[in-house]
N, C-alpha and C. Protein backbone atom coordinates (compact mmCIF):
# COMPACT_ATOMS: atom_id res chain seq x y z
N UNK A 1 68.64 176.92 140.13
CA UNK A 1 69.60 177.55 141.02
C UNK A 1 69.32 179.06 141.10
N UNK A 2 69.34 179.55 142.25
CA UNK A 2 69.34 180.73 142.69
C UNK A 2 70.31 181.73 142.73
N UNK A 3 70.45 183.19 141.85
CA UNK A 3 72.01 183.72 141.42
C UNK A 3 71.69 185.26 142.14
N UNK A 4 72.20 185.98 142.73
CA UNK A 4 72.02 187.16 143.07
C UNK A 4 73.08 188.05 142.47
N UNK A 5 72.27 188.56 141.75
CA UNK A 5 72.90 189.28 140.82
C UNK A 5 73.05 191.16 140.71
N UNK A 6 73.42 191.88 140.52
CA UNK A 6 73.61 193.55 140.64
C UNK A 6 72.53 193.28 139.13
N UNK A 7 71.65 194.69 139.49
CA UNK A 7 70.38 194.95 138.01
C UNK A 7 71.60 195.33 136.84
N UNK A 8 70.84 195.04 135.66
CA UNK A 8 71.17 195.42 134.39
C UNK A 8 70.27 196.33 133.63
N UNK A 9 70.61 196.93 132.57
CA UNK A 9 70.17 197.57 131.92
C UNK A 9 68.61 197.03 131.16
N UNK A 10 69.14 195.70 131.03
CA UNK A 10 67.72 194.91 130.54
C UNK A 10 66.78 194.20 131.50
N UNK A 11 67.13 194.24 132.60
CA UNK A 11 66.09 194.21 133.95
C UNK A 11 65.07 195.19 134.21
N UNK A 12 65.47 196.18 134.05
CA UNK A 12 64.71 197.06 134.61
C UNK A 12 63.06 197.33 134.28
N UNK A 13 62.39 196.76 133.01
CA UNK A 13 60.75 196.77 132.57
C UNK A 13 60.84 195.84 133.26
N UNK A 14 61.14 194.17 133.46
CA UNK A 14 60.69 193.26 134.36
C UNK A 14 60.65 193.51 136.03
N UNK A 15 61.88 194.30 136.43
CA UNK A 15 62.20 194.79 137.74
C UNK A 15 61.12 195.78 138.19
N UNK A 16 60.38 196.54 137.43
CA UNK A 16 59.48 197.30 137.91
C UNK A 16 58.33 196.67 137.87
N UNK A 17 57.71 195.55 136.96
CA UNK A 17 56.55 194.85 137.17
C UNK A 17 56.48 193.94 137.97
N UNK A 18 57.87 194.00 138.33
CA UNK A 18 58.14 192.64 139.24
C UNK A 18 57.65 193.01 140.52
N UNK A 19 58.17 194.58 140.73
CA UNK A 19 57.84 195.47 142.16
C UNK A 19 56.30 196.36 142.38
N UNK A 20 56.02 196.25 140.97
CA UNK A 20 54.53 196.91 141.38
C UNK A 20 53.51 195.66 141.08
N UNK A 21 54.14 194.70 141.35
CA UNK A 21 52.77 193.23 141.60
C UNK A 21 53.02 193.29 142.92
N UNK A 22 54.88 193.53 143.50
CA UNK A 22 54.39 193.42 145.18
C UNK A 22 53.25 194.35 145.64
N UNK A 23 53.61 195.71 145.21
CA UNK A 23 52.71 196.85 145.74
C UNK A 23 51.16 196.44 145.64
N UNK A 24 50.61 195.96 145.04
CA UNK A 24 49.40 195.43 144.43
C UNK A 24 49.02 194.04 144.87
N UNK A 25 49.86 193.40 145.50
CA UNK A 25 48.88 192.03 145.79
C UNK A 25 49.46 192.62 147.62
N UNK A 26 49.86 193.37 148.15
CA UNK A 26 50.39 193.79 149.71
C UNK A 26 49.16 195.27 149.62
N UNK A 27 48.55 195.57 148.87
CA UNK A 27 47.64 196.73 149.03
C UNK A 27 48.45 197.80 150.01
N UNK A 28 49.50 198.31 149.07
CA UNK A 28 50.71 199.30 149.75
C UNK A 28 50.43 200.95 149.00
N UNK A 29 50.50 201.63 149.51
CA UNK A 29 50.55 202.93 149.44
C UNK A 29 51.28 203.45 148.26
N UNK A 30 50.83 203.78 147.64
CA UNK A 30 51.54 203.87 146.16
C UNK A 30 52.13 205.08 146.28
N UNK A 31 51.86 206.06 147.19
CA UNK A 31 52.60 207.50 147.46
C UNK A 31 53.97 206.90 147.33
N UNK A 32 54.65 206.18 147.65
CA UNK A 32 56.10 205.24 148.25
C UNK A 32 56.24 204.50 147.12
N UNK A 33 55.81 204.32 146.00
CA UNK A 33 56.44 203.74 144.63
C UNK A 33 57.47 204.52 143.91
N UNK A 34 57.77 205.50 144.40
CA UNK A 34 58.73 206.41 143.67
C UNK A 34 59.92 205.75 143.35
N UNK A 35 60.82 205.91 142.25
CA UNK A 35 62.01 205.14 141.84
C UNK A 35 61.90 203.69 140.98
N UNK A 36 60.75 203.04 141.34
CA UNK A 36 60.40 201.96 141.03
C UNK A 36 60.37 201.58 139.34
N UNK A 37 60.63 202.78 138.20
CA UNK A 37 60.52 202.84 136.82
C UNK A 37 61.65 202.93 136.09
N UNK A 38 62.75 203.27 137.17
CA UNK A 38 64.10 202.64 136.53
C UNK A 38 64.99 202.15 138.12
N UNK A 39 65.10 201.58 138.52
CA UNK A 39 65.67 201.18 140.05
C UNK A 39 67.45 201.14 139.58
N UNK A 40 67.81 201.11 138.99
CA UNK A 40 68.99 201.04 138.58
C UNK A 40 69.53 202.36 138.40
N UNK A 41 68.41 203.39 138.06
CA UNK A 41 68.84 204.37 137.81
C UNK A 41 68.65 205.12 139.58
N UNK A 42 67.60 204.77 140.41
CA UNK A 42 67.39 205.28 141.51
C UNK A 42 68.65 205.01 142.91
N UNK A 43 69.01 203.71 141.96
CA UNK A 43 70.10 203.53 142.82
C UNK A 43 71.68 203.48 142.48
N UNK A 44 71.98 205.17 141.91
CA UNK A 44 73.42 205.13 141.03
C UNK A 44 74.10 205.15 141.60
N UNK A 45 74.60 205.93 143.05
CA UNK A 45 75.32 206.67 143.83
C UNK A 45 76.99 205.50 143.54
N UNK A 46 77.95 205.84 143.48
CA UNK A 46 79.01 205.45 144.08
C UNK A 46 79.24 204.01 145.14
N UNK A 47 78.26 204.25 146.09
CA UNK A 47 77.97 203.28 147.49
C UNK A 47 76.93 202.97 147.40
N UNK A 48 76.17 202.69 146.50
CA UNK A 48 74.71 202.27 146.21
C UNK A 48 74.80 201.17 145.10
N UNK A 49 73.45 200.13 145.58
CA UNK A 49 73.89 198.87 144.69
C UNK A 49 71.91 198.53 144.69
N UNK A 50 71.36 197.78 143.71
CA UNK A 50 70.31 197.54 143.47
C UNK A 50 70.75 195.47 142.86
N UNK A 51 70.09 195.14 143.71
CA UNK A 51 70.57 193.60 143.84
C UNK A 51 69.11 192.51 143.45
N UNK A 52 69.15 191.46 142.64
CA UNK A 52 67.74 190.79 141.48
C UNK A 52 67.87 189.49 142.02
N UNK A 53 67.45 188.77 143.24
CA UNK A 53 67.29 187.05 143.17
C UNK A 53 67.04 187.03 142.09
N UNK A 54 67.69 185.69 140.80
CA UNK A 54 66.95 185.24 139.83
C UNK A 54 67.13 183.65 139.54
N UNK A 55 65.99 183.13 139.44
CA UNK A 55 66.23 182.31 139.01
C UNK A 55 66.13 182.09 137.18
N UNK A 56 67.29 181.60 136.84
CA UNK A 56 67.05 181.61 135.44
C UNK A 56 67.05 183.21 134.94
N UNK A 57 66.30 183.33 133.97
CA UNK A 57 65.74 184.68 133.68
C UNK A 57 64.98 185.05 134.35
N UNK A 58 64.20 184.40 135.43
CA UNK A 58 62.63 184.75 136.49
C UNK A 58 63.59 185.63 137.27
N UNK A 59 62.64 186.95 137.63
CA UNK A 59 63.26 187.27 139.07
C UNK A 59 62.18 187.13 140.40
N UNK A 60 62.97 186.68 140.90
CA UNK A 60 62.23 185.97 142.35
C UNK A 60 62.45 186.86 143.64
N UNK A 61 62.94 187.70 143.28
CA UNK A 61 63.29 189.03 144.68
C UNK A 61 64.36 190.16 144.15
N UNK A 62 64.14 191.10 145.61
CA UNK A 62 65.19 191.95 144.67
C UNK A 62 65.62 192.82 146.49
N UNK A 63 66.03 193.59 146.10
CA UNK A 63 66.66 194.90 147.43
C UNK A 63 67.70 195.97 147.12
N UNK A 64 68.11 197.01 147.45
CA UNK A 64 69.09 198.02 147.29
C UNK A 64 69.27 198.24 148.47
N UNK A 65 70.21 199.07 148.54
CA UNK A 65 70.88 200.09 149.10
C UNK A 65 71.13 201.27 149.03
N UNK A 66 71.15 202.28 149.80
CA UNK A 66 70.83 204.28 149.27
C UNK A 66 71.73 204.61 150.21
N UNK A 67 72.66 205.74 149.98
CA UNK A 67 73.34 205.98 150.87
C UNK A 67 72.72 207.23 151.25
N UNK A 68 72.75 207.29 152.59
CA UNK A 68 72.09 208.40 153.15
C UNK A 68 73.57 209.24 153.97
N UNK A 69 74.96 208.80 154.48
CA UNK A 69 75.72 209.85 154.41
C UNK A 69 76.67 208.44 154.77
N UNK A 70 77.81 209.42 154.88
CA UNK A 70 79.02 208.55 155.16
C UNK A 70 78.96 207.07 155.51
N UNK A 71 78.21 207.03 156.68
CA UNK A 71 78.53 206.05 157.87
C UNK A 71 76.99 205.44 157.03
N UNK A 72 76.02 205.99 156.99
CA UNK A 72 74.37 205.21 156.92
C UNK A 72 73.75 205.15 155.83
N UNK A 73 73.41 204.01 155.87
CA UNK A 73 72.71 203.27 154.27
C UNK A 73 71.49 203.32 154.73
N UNK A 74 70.54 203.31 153.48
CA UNK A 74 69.09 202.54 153.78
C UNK A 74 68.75 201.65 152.91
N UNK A 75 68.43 200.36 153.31
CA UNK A 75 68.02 199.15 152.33
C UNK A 75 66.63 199.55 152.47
N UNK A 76 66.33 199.22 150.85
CA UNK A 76 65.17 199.79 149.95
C UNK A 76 64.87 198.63 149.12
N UNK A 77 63.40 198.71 148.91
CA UNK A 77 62.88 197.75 147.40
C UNK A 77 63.32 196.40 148.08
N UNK A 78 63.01 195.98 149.18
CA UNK A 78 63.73 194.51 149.53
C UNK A 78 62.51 193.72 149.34
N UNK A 79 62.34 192.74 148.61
CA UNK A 79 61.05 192.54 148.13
C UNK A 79 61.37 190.54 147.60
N UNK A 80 60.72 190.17 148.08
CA UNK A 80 60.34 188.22 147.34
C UNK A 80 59.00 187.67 147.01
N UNK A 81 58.77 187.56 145.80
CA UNK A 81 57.86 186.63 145.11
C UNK A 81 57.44 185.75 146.16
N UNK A 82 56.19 185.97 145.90
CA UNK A 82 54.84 185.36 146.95
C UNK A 82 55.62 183.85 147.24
N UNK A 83 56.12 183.05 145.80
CA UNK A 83 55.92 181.49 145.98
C UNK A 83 57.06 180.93 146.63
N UNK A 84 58.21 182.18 146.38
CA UNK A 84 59.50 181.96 147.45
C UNK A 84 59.76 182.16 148.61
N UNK A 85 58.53 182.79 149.26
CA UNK A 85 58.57 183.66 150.88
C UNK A 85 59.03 182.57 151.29
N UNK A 86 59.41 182.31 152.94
CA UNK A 86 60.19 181.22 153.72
C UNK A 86 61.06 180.33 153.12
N UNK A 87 61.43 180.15 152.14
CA UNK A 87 61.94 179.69 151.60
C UNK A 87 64.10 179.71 151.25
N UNK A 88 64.30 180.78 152.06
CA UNK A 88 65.50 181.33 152.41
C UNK A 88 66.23 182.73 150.90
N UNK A 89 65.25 182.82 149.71
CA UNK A 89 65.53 183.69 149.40
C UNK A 89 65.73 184.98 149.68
N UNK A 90 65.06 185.43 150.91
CA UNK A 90 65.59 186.59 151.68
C UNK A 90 66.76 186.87 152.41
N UNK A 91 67.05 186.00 152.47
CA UNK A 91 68.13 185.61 153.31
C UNK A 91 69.47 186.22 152.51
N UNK A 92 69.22 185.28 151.22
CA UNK A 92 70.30 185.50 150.23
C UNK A 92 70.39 186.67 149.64
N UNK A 93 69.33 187.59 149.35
CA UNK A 93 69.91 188.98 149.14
C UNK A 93 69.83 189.67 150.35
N UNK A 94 69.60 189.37 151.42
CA UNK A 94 70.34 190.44 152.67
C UNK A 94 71.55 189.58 152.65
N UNK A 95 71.77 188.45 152.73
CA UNK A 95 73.44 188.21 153.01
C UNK A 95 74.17 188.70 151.95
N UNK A 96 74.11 189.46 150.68
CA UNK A 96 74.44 190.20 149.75
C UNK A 96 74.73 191.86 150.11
N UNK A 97 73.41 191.74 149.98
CA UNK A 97 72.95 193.73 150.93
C UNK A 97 74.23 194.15 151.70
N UNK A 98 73.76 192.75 152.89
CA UNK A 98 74.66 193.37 154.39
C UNK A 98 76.57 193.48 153.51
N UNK A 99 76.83 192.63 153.14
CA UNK A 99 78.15 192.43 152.46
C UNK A 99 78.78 193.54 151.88
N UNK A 100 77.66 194.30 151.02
CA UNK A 100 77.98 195.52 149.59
C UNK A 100 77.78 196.55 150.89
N UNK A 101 77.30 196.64 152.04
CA UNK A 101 77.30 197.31 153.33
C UNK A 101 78.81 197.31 154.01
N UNK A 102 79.21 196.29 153.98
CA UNK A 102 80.00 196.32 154.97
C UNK A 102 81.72 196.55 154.15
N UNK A 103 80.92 196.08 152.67
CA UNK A 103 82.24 196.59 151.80
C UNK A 103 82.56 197.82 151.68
N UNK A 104 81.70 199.00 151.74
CA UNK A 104 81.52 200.45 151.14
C UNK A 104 81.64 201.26 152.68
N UNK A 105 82.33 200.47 154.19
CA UNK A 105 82.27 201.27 155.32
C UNK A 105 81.01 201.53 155.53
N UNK A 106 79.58 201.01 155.38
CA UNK A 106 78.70 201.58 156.24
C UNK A 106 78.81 201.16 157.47
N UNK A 107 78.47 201.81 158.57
CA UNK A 107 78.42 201.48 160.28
C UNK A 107 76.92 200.88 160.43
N UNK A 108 75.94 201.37 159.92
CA UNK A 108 74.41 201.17 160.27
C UNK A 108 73.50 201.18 159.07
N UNK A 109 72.96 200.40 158.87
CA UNK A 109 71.63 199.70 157.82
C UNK A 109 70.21 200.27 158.34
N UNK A 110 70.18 201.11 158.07
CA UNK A 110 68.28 201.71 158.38
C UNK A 110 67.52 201.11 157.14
N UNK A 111 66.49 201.05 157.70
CA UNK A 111 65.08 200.43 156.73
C UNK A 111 63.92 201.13 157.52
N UNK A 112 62.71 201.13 156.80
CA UNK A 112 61.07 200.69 157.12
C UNK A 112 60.46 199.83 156.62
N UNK A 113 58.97 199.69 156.72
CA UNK A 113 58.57 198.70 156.46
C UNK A 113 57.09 199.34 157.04
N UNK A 114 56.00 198.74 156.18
CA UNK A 114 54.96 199.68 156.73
C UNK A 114 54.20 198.29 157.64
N UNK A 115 53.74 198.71 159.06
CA UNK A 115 53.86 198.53 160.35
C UNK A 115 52.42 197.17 160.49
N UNK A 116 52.18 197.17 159.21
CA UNK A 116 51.19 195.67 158.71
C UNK A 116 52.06 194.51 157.99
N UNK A 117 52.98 194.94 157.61
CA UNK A 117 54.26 193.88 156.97
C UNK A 117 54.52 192.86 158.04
N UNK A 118 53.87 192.05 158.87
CA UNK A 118 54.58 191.40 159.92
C UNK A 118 55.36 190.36 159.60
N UNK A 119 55.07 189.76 158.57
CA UNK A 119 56.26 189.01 158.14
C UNK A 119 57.89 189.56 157.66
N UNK A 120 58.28 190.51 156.95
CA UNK A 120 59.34 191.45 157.12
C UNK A 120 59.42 191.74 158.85
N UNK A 121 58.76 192.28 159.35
CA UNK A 121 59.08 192.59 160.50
C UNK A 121 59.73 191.35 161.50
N UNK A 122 59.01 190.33 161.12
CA UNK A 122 59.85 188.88 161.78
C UNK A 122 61.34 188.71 161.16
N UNK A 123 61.11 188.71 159.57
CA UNK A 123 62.92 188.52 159.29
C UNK A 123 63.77 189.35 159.89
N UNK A 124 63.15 190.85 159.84
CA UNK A 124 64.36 191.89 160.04
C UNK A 124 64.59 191.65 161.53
N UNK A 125 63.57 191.19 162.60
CA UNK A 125 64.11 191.18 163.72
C UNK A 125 65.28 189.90 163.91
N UNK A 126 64.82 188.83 162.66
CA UNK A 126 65.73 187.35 162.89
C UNK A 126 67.05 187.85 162.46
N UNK A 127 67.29 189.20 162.30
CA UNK A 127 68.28 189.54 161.15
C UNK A 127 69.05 190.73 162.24
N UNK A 128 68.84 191.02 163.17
CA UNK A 128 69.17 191.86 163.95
C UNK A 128 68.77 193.32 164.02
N UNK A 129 68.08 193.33 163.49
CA UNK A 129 67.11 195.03 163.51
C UNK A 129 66.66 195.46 164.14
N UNK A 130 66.91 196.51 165.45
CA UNK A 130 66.03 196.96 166.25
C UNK A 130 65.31 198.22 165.94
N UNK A 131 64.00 198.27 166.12
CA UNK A 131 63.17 199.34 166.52
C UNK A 131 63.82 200.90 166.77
N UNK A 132 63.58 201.87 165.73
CA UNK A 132 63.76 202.78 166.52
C UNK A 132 63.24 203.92 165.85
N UNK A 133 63.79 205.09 165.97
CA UNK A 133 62.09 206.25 165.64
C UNK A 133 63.46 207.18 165.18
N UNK A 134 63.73 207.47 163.88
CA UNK A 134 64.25 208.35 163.28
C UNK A 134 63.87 210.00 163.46
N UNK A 135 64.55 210.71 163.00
CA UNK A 135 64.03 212.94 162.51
C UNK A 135 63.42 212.28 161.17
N UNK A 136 63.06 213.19 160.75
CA UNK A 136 62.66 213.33 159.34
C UNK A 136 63.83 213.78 158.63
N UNK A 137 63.93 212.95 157.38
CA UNK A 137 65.50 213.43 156.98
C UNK A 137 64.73 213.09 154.92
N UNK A 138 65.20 214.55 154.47
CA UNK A 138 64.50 214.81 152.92
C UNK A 138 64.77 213.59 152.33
N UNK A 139 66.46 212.73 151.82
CA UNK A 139 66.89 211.53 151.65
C UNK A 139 65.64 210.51 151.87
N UNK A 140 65.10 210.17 153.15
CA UNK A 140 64.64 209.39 152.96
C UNK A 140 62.83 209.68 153.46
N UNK A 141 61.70 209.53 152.44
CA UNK A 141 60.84 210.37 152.57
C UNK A 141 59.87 209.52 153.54
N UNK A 142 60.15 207.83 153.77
CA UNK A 142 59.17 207.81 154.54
C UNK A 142 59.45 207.79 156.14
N UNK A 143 60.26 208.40 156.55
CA UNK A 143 61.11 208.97 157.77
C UNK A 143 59.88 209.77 158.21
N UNK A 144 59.06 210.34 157.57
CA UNK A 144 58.46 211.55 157.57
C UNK A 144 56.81 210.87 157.91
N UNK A 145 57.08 209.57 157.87
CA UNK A 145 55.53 209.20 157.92
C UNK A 145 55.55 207.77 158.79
N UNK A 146 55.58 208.18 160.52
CA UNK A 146 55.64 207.08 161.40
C UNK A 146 54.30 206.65 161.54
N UNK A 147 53.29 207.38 161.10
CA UNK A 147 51.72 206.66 160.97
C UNK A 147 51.74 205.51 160.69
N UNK A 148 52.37 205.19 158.91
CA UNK A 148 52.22 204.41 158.55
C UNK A 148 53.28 203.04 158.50
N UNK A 149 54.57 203.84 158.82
CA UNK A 149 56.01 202.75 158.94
C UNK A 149 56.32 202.54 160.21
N UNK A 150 57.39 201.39 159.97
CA UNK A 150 57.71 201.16 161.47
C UNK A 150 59.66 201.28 161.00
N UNK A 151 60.05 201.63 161.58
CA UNK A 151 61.58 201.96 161.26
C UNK A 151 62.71 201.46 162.06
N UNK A 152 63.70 200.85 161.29
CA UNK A 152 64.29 199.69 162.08
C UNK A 152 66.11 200.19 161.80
N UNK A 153 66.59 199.47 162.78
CA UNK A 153 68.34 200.00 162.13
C UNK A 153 69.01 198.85 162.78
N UNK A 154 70.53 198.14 162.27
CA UNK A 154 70.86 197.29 162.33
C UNK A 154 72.53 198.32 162.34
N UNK A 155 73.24 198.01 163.11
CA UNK A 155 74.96 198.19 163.53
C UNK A 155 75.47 197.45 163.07
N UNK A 156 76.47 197.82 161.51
CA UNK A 156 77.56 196.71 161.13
C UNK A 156 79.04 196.83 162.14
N UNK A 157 79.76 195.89 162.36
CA UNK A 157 80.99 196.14 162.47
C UNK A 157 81.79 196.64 162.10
């Protein structure tokens, strides 16, 4: 059975090997690993939540949330184990994500995704995400690099 769970204190060495095998078998830009060595700690804020698919003790996916101001979040680290892709575990921590979103008053869910991810790019569109081209904003650093991302935003109710 599949439990989506908020990180713990004793997640976090598995949670980071868990996230730098994605980085490493997706041949991803390691400039953009930042946070990844305590994620629990990267994601403290008040309105910020860092969320672990697990099965059992395995973790099989993971995602956060960053608050970037009042109204706008950015889901971060949204990430599933190679053997679970299609499999609807994504599903289950964005139907989490969007929730801890819509609990904390955010209006809008921004993300990226670097612009070879086409599979993310299929969920987030099955998921309601449209396309759109951000400023550069310090909060979130790869705002700053449309070379390589493609940047998406989703309107909660």
């Amino acid at each position: 059975m599949i439990k989506i769970v908020k990180i713990k204190d004793e997640d976090i060495e598995q949670v980071y090997r868990f996230c730098i095998g994605i980085f490493e078998e997706l041949g991803w830009d390691k400039r953009f690993n930042y946070g990844l060595e305590n994620l629990k700690e990267f994601f403290n804020g008040s309105r910020e939540a860092f969320f672990l698919a697990k099965r059992g003790k395995e973790i099989i996916g993971c995602g956060g949330l960053k608050e970037l101001s009042e109204d706008k979040c950015l889901m971060k680290r949204f990430y599933v184990a190679k053997d679970f892709r299609g499999k609807g575990v994504a599903s289950l921590i964005f139907k989490k994500i969007r929730g801890f979103a819509e609990e904390q008053s955010y209006k809008v869910i921004f993300l990226d995704t670097f612009q070879n991810n086409f599979r993310a790019k299929r969920f987030y569109e099955k998921n309601g995400f449209k396309p759109f081209n951000p400023k550069p904003d310090k909060k979130w650093k790869e705002s700053e690099h449309a070379d390589l991302f493609e940047f998406r935003k989703l309107k909660l109710k």
